[in-house]
Protein backbone atom coordinates (compact mmCIF):
# COMPACT_ATOMS: atom_id res chain seq x y z
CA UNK A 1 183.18 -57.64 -34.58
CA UNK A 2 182.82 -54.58 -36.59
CA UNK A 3 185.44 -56.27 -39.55
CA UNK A 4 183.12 -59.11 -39.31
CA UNK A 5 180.19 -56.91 -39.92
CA UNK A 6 182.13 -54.62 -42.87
CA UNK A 7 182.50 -57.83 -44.49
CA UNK A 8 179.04 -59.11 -44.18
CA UNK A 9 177.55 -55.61 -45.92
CA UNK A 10 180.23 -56.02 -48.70
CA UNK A 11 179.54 -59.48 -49.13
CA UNK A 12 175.70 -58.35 -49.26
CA UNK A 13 176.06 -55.69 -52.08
CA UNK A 14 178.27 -57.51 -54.12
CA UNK A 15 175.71 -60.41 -54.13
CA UNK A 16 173.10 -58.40 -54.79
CA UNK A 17 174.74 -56.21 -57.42
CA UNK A 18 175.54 -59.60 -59.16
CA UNK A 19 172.20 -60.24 -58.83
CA UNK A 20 170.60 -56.66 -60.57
CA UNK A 21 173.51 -57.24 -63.20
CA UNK A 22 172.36 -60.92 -64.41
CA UNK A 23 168.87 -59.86 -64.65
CA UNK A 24 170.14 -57.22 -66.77
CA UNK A 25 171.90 -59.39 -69.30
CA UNK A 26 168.50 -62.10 -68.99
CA UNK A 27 166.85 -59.33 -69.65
CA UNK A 28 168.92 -57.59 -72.78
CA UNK A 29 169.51 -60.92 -74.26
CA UNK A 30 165.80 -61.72 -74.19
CA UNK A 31 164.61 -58.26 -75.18
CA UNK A 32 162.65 -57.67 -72.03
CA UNK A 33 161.92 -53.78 -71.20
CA UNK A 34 160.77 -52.10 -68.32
CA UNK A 35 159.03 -49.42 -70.30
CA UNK A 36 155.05 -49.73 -70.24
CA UNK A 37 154.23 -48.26 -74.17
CA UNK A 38 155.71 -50.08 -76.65
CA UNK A 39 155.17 -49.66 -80.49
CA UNK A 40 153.85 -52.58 -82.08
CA UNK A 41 153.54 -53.35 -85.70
CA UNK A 42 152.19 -55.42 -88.25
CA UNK A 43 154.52 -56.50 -91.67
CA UNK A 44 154.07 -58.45 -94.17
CA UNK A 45 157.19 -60.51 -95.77
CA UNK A 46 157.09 -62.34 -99.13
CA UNK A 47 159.94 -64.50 -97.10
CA UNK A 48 161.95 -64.00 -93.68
CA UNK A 49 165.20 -66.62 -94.63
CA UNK A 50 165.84 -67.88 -91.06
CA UNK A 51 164.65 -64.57 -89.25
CA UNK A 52 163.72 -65.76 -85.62
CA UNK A 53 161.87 -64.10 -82.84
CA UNK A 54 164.45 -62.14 -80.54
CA UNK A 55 166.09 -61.04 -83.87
CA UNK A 56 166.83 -57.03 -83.40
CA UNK A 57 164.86 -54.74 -85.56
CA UNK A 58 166.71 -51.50 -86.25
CA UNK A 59 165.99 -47.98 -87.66
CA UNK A 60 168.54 -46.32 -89.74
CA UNK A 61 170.98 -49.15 -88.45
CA UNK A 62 170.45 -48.07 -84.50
CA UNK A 63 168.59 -50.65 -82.50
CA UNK A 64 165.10 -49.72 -81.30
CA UNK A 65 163.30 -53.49 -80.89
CA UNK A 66 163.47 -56.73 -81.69
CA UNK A 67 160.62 -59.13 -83.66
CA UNK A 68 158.13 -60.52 -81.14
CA UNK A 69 156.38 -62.95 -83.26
CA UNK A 70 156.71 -64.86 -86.77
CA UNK A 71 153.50 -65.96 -88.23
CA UNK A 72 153.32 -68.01 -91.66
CA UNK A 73 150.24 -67.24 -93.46
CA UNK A 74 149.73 -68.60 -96.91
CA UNK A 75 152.29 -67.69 -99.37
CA UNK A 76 153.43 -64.72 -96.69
CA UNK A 77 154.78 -64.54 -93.81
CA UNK A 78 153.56 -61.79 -90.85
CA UNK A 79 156.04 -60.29 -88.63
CA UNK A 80 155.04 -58.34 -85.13
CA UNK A 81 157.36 -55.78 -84.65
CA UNK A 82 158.25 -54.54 -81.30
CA UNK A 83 159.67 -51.28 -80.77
CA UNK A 84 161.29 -48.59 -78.47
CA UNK A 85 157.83 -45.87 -78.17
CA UNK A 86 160.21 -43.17 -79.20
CA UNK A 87 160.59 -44.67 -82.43
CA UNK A 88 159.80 -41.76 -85.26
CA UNK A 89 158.54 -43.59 -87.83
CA UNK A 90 156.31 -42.01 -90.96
CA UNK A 91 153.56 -43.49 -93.07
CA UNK A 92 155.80 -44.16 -96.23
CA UNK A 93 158.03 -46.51 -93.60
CA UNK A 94 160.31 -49.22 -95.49
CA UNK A 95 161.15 -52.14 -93.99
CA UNK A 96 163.40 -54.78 -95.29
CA UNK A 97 164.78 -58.51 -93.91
CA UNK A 98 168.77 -57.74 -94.51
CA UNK A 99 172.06 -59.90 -93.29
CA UNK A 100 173.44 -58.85 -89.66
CA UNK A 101 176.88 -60.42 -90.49
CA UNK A 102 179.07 -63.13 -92.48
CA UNK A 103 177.63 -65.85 -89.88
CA UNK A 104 174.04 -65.97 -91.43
CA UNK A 105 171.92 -63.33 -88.96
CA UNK A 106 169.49 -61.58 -89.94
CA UNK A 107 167.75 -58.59 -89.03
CA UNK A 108 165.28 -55.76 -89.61
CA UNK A 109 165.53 -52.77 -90.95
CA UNK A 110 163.42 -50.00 -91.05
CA UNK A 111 163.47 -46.73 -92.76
CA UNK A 112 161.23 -44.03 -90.91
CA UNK A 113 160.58 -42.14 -94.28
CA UNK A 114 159.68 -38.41 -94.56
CA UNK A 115 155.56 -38.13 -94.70
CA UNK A 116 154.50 -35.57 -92.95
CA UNK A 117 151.95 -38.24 -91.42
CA UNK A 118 152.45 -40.92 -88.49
CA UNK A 119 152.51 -44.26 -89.17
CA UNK A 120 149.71 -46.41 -88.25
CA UNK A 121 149.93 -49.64 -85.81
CA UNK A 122 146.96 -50.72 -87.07
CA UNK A 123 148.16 -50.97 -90.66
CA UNK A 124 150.13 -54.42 -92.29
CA UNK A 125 152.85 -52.89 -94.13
CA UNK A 126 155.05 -54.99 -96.93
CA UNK A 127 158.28 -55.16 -96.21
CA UNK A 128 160.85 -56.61 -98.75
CA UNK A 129 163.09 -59.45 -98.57
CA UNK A 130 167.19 -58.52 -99.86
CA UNK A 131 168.79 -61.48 -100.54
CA UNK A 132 172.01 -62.46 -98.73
CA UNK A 133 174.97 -64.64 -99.37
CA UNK A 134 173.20 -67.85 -98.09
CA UNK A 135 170.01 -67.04 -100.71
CA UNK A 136 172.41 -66.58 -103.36
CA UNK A 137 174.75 -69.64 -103.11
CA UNK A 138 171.23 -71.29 -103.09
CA UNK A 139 169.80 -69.98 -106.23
CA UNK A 140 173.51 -70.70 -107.67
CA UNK A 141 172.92 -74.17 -106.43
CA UNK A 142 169.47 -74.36 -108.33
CA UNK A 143 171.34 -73.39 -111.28
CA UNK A 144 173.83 -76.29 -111.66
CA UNK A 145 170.93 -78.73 -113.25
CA UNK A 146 170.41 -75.67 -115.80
CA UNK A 147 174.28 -75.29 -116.34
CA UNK A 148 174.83 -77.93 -118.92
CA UNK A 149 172.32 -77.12 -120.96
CA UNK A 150 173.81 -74.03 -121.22
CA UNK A 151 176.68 -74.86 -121.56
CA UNK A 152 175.48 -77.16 -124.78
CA UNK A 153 174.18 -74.18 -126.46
CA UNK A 154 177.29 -72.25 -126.54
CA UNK A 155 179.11 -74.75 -127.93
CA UNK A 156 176.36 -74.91 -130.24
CA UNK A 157 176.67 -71.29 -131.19
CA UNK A 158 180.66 -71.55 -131.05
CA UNK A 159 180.18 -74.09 -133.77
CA UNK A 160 178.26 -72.59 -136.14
CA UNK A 161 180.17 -69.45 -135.95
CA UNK A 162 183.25 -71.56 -136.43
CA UNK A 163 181.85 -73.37 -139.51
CA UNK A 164 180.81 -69.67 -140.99
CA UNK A 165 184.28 -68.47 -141.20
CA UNK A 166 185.78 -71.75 -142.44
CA UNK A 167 183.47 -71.64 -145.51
CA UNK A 168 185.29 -69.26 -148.21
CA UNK A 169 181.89 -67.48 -149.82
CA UNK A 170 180.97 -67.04 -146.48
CA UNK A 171 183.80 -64.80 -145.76
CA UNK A 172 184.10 -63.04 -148.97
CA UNK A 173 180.21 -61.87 -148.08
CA UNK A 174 181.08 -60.94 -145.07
CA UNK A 175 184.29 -59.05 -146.04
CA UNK A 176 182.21 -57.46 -148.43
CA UNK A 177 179.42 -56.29 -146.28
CA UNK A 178 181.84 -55.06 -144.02
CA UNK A 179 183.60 -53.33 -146.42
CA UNK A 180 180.61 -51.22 -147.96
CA UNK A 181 179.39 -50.56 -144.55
CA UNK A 182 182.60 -48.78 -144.62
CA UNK A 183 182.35 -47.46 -147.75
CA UNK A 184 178.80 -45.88 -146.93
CA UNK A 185 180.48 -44.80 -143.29
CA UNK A 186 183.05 -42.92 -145.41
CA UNK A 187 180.34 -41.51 -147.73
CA UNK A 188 178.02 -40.23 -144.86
CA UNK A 189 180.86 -38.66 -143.53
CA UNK A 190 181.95 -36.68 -146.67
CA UNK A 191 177.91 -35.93 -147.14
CA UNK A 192 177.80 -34.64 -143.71
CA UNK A 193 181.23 -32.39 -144.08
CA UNK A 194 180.13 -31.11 -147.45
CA UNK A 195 176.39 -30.18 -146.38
CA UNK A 196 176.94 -28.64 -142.81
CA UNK A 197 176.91 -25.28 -144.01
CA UNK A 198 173.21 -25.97 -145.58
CA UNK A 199 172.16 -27.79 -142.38
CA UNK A 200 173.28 -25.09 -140.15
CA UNK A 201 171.41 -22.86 -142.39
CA UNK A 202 168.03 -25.45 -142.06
CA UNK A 203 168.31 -25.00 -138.71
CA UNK A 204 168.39 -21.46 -138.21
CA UNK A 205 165.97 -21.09 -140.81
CA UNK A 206 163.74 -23.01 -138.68
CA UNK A 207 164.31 -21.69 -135.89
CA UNK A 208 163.78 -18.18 -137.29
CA UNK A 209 160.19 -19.27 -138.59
CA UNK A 210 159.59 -20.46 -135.73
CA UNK A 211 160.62 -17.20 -133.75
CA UNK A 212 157.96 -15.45 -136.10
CA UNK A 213 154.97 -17.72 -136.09
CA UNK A 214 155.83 -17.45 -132.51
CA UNK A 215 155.48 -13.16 -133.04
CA UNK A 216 152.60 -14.01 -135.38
CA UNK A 217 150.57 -15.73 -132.48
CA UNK A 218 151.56 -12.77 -129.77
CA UNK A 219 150.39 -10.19 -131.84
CA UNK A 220 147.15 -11.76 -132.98
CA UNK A 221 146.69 -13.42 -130.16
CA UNK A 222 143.23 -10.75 -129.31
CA UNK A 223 142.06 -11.69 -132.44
CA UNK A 224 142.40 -14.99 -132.53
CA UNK A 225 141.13 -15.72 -129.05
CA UNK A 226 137.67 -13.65 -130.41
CA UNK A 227 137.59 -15.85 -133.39
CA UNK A 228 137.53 -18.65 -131.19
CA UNK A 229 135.09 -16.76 -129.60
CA UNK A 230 132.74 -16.52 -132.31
CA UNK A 231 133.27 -20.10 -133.53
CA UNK A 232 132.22 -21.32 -130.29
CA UNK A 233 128.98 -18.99 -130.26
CA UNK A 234 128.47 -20.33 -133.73
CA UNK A 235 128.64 -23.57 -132.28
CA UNK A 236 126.43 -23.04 -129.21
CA UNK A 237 123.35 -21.53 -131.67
CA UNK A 238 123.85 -24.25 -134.07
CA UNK A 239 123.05 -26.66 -131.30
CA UNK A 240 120.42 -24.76 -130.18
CA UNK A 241 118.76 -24.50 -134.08
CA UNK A 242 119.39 -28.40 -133.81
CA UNK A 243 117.29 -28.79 -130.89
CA UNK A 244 114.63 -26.93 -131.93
CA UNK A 245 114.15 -28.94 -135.42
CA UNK A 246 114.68 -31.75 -132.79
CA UNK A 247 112.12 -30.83 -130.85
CA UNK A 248 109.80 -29.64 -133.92
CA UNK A 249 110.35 -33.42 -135.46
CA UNK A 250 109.71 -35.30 -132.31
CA UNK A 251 106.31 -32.62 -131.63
CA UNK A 252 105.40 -33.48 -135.30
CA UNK A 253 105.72 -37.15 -134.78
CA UNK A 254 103.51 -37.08 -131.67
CA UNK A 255 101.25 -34.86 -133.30
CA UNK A 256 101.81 -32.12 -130.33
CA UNK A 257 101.16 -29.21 -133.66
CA UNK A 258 99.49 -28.59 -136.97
CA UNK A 259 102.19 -29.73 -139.21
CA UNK A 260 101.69 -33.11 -136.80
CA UNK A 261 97.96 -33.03 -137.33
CA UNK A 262 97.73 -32.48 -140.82
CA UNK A 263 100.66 -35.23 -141.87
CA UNK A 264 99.30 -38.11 -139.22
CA UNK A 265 95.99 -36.88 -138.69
CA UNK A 266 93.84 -39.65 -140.98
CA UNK A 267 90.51 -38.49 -140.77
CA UNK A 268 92.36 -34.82 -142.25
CA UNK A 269 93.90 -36.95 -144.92
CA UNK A 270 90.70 -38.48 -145.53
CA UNK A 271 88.97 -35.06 -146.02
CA UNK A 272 91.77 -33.68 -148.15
CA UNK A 273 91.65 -36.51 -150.64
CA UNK A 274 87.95 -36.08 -150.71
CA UNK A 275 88.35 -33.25 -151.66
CA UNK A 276 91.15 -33.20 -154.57
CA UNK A 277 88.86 -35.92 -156.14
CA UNK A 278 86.24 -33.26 -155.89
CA UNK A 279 88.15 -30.75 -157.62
CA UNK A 280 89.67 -33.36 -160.21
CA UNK A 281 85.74 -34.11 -161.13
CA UNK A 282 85.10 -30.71 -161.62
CA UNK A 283 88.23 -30.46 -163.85
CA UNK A 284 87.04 -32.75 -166.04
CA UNK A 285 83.51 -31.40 -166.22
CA UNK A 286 84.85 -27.83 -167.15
CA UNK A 287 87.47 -29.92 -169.97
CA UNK A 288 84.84 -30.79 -171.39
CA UNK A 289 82.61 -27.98 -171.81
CA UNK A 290 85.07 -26.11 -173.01
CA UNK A 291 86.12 -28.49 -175.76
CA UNK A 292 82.30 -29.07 -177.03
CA UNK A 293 79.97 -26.24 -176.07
CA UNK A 294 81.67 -24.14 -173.33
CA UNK A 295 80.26 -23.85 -170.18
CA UNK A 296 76.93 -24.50 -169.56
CA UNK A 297 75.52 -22.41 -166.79
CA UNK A 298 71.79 -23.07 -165.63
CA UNK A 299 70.04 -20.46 -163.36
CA UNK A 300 66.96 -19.64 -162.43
CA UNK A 301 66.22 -16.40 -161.74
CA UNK A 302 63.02 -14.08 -160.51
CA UNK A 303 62.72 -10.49 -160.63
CA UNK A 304 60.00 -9.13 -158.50
């Protein structure tokens, strides 16, 4: 009776262990987690090239999540991110769609960058795209319409190299060019050898004059920051003389002073004309006196 029992309680475990262990897997397999906070984020792929929801998402090739949801939007595609809440990731975060192996997977990977601040959930982040074999035996594909033409204009080119050298003036210009483009190689050289002495002494002759305008500047350097100084007072009262006549003109112009008054004042102008024709009549009056009889004075006068 007590075997019988034994077995029963083994028989029990071992079922239920079996049990615990195929949740487990379900659970693994399907990315479920018993942990309550997860991190969730938003990114933003130009193209995901079979990426699937389930697909792990890794950081620095260890897996911390897998994508929850695959959203096409326009000419992007959104990705929502789920991962382990111990995930370290930074603000300047990189995330790219790379291949998992030779078969075709793909997968996420995630770079947790070095900014000193967190990264955001609530941000969309770009992530890029690395093409794999699959994307480039595809664009290879694309090319095969593109490969004849191509094709065409080497041959093209191969000809009308090949019908350059077979025509004999052709080749004695080009076996001359090439040979006074050695020639001037050879000349260049011997110019170089022969003058290296005066270059060398160019250079340290320039670099000495530099070295003393350099010694020049140090030791004036007082007086040339108080001649800057100066020029920049000069500058600053000349602006201020400037604004003044500015100011006098514009007063003027408003008649806001004398000079105003008297130039746009009419009834002023009026009098003052008045009065030169006033003094050119008596002009005239004492030209002519003087050229006749002289000046004519009449007075009355009574004494006592």
């Amino acid at each position: 009776m007590k075997d019988v029992r034994k077995t029963e309680i083994r028989v029990g475990v071992t079922v239920i262990f079996g049990v615990l262990l195929l949740v487990w897997i379900l659970g693994w397999a399907q990315n479920y987690s018993l942990a309550p906070d997860r991190l969730m984020l938003i990114v933003k792929f130009p193209n995901v090239s079979g990426l699937e929801e389930g697909d792990q998402v890794t950081i620095n090739g260890v897996r911390k999540g897998y994508v929850s949801e695959i959203v096409p939007k326009g000419k992007s595609v959104y990705l929502r991110l789920s991962l382990d809440s111990d995930s370290d990731l930074r603000s300047d975060a990189r995330f790219e769609i790379i291949m998992l192996d030779l078969m075709g997977g793909k997968k996420v990977e995630v770079f947790p960058g070095v900014a000193s601040e967190k990264i955001n959930p609530k941000t969309v982040y770009n992530g890029n795209f690395i093409a794999d074999i699959p994307t480039v035996m595809n664009y290879a594909g694309s090319l095969t319409s593109d490969l004849p033409v191509m094709v065409e204009n080497v041959n093209k080119i191969l000809n009308s190299v090949r019908v350059l050298l077979e025509d004999e003036q052709q080749k004695q210009d080009l076996k001359m060019a090439l040979s006074n483009l050695q020639i001037l190689t050879s000349d260049l050289k011997v110019f170089v050898s022969e003058n290296k002495s005066k270059f060398e002494s160019l250079l340290n002759s320039s670099q000495k004059i530099t070295g003393e305008v350099n010694n020049i500047l140090q030791t004036n350097r007082s007086n040339i920051d108080s001649t800057l100084m100066v020029s920049l007072n000069a500058v600053r009262k000349l602006d201020e003389i400037l604004s003044r006549v500015d100011k006098f003109i514009t007063q003027t112009e408003r008649k806001e002073n004398n000079a105003g008054k008297l130039l746009y004042d009419e009834a002023m102008l009026n009098e003052l004309k008045e009065t030169m024709k006033s003094v050119d009549k008596l002009v005239k009056v004492l030209n002519e006196q003087l050229t006749n009889d002289g000046v004519k004075v009449k007075a009355d006068l009574d004494i006592f």
